[in-house]
N, C-alpha and C. Protein backbone atom coordinates (compact mmCIF):
# COMPACT_ATOMS: atom_id res chain seq x y z
N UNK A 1 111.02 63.06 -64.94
CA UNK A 1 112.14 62.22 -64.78
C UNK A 1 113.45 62.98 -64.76
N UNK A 2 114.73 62.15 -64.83
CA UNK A 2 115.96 62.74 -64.80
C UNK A 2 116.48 63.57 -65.69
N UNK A 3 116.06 63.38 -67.16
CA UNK A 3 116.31 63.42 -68.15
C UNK A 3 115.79 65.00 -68.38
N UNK A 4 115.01 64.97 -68.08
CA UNK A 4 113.72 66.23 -68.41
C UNK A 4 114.32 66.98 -67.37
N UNK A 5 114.58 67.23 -66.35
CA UNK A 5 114.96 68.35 -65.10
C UNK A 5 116.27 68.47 -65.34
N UNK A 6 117.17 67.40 -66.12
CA UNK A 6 118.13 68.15 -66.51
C UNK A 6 117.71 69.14 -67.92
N UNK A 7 117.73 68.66 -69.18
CA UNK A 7 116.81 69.05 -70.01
C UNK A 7 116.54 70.75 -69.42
N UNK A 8 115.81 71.02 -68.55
CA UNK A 8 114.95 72.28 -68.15
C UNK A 8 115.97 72.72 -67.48
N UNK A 9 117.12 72.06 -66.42
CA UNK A 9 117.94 73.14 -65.92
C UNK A 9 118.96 73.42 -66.91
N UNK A 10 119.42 72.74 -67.74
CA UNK A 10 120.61 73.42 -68.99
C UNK A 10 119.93 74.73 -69.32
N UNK A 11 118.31 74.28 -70.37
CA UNK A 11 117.74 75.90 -70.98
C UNK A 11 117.60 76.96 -69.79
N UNK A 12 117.31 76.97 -68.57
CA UNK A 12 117.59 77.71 -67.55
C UNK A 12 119.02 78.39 -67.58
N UNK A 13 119.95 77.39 -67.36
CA UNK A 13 121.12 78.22 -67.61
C UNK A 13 121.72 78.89 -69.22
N UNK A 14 121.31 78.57 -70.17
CA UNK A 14 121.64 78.88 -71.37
C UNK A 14 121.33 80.11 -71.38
N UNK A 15 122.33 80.47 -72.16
CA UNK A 15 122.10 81.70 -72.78
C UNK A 15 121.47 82.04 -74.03
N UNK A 16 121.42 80.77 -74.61
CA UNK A 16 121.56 80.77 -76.24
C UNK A 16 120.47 79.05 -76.13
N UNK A 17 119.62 78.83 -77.10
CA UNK A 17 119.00 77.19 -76.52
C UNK A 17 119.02 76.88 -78.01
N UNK A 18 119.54 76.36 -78.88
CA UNK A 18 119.50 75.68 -80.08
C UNK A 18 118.59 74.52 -80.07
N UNK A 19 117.30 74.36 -80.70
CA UNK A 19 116.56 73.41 -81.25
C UNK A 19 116.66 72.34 -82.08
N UNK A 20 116.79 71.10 -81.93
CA UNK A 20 116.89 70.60 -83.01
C UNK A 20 115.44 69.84 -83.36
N UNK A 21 114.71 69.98 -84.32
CA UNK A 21 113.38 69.40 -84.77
C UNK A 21 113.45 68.46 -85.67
N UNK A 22 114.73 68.27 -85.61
CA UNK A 22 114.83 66.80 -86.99
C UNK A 22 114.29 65.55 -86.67
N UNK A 23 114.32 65.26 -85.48
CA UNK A 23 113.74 63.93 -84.58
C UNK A 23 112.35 63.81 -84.65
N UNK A 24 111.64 64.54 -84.23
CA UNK A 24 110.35 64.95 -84.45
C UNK A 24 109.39 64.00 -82.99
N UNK A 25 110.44 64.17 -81.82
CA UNK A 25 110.54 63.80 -80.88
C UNK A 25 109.31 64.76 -80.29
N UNK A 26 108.20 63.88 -79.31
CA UNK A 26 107.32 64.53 -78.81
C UNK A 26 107.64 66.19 -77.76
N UNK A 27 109.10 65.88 -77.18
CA UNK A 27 109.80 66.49 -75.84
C UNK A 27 110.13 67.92 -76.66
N UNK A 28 110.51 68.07 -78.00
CA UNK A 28 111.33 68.93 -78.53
C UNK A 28 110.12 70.20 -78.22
N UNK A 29 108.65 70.19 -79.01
CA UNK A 29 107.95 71.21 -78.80
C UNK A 29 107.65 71.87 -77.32
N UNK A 30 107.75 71.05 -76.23
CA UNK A 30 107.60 71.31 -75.15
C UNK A 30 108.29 71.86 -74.33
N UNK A 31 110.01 71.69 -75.21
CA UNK A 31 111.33 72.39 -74.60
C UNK A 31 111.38 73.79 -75.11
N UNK A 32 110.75 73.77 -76.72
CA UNK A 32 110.50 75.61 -77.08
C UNK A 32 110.03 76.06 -76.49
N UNK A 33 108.64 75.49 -75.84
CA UNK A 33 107.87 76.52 -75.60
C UNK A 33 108.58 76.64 -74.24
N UNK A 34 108.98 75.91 -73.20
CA UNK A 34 109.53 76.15 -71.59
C UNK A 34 110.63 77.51 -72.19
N UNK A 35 111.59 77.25 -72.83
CA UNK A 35 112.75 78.74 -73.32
C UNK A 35 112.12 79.93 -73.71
N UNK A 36 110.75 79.77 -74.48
CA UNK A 36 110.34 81.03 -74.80
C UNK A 36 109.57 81.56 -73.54
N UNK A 37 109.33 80.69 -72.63
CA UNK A 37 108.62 81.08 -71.25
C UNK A 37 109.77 81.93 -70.49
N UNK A 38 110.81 81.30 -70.98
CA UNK A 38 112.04 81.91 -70.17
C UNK A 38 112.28 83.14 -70.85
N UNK A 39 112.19 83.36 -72.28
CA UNK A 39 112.59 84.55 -73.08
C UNK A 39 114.11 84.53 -73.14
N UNK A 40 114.23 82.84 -73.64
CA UNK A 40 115.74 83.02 -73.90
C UNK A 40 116.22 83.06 -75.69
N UNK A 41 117.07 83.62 -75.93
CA UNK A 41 117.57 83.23 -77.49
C UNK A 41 117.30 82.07 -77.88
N UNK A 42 116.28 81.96 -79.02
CA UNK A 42 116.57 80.54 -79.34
C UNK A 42 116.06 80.42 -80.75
N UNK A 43 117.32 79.47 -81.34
CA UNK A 43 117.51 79.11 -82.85
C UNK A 43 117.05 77.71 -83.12
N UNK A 44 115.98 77.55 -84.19
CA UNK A 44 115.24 76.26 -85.04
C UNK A 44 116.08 75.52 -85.93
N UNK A 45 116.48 74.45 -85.66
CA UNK A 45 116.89 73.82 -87.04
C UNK A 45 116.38 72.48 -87.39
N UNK A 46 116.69 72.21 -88.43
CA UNK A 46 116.08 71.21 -89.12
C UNK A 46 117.10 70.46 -89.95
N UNK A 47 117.57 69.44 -89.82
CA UNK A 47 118.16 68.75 -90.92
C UNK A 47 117.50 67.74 -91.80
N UNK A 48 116.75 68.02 -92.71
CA UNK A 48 116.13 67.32 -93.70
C UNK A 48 115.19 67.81 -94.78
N UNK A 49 114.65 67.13 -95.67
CA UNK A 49 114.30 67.73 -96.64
C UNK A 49 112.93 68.51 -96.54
N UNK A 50 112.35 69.48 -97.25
CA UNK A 50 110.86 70.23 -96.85
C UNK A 50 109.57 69.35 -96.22
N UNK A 51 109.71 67.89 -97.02
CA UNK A 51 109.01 66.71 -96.65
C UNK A 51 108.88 66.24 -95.34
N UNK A 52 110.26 66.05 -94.93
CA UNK A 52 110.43 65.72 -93.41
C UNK A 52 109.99 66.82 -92.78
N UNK A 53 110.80 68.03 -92.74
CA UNK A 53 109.74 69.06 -91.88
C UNK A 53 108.93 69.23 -91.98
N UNK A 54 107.81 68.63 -92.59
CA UNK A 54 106.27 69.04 -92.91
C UNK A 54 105.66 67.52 -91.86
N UNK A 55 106.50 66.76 -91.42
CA UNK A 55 106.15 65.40 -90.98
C UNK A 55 106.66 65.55 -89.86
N UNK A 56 107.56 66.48 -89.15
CA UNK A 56 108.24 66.22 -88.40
C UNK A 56 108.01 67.33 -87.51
N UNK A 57 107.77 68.31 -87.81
CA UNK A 57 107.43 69.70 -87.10
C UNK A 57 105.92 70.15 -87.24
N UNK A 58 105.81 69.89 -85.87
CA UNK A 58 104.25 70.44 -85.50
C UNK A 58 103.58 71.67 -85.89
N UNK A 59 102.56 71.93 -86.31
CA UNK A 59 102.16 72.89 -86.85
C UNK A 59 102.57 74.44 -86.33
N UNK A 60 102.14 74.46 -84.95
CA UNK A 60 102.06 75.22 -83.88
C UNK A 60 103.45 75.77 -83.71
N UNK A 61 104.56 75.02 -84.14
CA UNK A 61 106.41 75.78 -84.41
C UNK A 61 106.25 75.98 -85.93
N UNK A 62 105.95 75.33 -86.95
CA UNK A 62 106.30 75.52 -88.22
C UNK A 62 106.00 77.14 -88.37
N UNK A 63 105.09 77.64 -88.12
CA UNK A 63 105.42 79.46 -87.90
C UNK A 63 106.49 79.89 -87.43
N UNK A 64 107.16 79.77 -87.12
CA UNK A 64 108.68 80.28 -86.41
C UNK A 64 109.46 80.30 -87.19
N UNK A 65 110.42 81.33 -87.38
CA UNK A 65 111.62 80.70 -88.20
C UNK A 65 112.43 79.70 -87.88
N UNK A 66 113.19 78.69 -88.94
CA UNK A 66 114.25 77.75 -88.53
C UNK A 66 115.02 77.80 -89.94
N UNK A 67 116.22 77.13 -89.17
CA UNK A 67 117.39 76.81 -90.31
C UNK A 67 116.98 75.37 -90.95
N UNK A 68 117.11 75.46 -91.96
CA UNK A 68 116.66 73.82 -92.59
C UNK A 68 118.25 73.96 -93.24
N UNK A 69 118.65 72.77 -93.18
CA UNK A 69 119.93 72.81 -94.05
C UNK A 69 120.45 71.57 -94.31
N UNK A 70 119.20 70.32 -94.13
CA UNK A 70 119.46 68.68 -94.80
C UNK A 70 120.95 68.40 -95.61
N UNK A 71 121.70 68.56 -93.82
CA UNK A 71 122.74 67.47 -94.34
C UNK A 71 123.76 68.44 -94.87
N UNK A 72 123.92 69.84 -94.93
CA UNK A 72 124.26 70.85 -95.20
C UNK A 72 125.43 71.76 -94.30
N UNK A 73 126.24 70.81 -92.74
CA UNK A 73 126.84 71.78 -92.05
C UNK A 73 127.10 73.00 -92.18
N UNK A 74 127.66 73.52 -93.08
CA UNK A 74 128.38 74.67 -93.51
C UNK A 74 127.21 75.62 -93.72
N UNK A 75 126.02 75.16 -94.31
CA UNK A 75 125.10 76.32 -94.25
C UNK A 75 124.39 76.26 -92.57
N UNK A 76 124.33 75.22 -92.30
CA UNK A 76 124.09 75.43 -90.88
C UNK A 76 124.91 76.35 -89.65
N UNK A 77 126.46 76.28 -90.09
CA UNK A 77 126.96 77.21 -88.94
C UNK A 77 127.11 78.19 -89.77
N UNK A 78 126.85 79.24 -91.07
CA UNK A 78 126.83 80.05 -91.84
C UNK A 78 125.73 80.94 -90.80
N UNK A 79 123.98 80.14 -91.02
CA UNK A 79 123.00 80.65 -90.50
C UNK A 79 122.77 80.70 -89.18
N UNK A 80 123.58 80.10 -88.46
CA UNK A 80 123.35 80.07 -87.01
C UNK A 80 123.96 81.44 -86.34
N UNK A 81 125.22 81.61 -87.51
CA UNK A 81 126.13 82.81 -86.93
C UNK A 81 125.57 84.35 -87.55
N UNK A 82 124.80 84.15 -88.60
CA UNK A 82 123.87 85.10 -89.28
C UNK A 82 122.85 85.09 -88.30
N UNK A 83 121.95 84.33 -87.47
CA UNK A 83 121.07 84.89 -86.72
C UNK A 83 121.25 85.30 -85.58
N UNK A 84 122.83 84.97 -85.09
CA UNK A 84 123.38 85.11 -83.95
C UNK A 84 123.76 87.09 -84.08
N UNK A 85 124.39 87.22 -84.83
CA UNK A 85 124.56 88.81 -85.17
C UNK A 85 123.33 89.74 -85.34
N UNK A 86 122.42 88.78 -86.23
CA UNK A 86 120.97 89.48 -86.04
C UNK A 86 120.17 90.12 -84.93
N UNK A 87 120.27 89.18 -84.00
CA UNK A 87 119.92 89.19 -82.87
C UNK A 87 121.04 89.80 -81.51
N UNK A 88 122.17 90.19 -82.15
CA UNK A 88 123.45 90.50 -80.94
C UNK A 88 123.22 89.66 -80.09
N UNK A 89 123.78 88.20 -80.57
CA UNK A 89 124.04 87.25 -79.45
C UNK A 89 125.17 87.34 -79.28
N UNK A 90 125.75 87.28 -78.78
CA UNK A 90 127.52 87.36 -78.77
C UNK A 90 127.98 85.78 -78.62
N UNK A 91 128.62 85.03 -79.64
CA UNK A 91 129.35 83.48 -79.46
C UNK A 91 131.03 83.33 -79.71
N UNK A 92 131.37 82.50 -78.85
CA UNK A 92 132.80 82.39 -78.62
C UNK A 92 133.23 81.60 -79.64
């Protein structure tokens, strides 16, 4: 559909593809794996408690690293900009 080919042409153009797994939306695992096909940068997060990510994130990503930071902004753009340097992403 529309939604999805846009979806796939943004991570195409991205440089950088931020995840969000808090939804626990069927589309989300299917968009990691298309970016890592691409071998683009890409950061996990999670907003909610260990519970929810254990309910909400598929087994098959829960190996990956992610930011969990339930409700937490400040540690969220703390760690986003810590893995961003990790990795020499460069962000404006």
């Amino acid at each position: 559909g529309q939604i999805s080919d846009r979806i796939f042409r943004d991570i195409e153009s991205a440089g950088l593809v931020i995840a969000d797994l808090s939804s626990g939306k069927l589309n989300v695992p299917h968009e990691i794996g298309y970016a890592m096909g691409l071998k683009k940068d890409l950061i996990l997060v999670h907003n909610g408690t260990s519970e929810e990510a254990e309910k909400h994130i598929p087994s098959n990503i829960r190996m990956f690293e992610q930011i969990r930071f339930n409700g937490d902004y400040q540690t969220l753009q703390n760690e986003i900009i810590i893995s961003c340097e990790y990795s020499h992403i460069i962000i404006d």
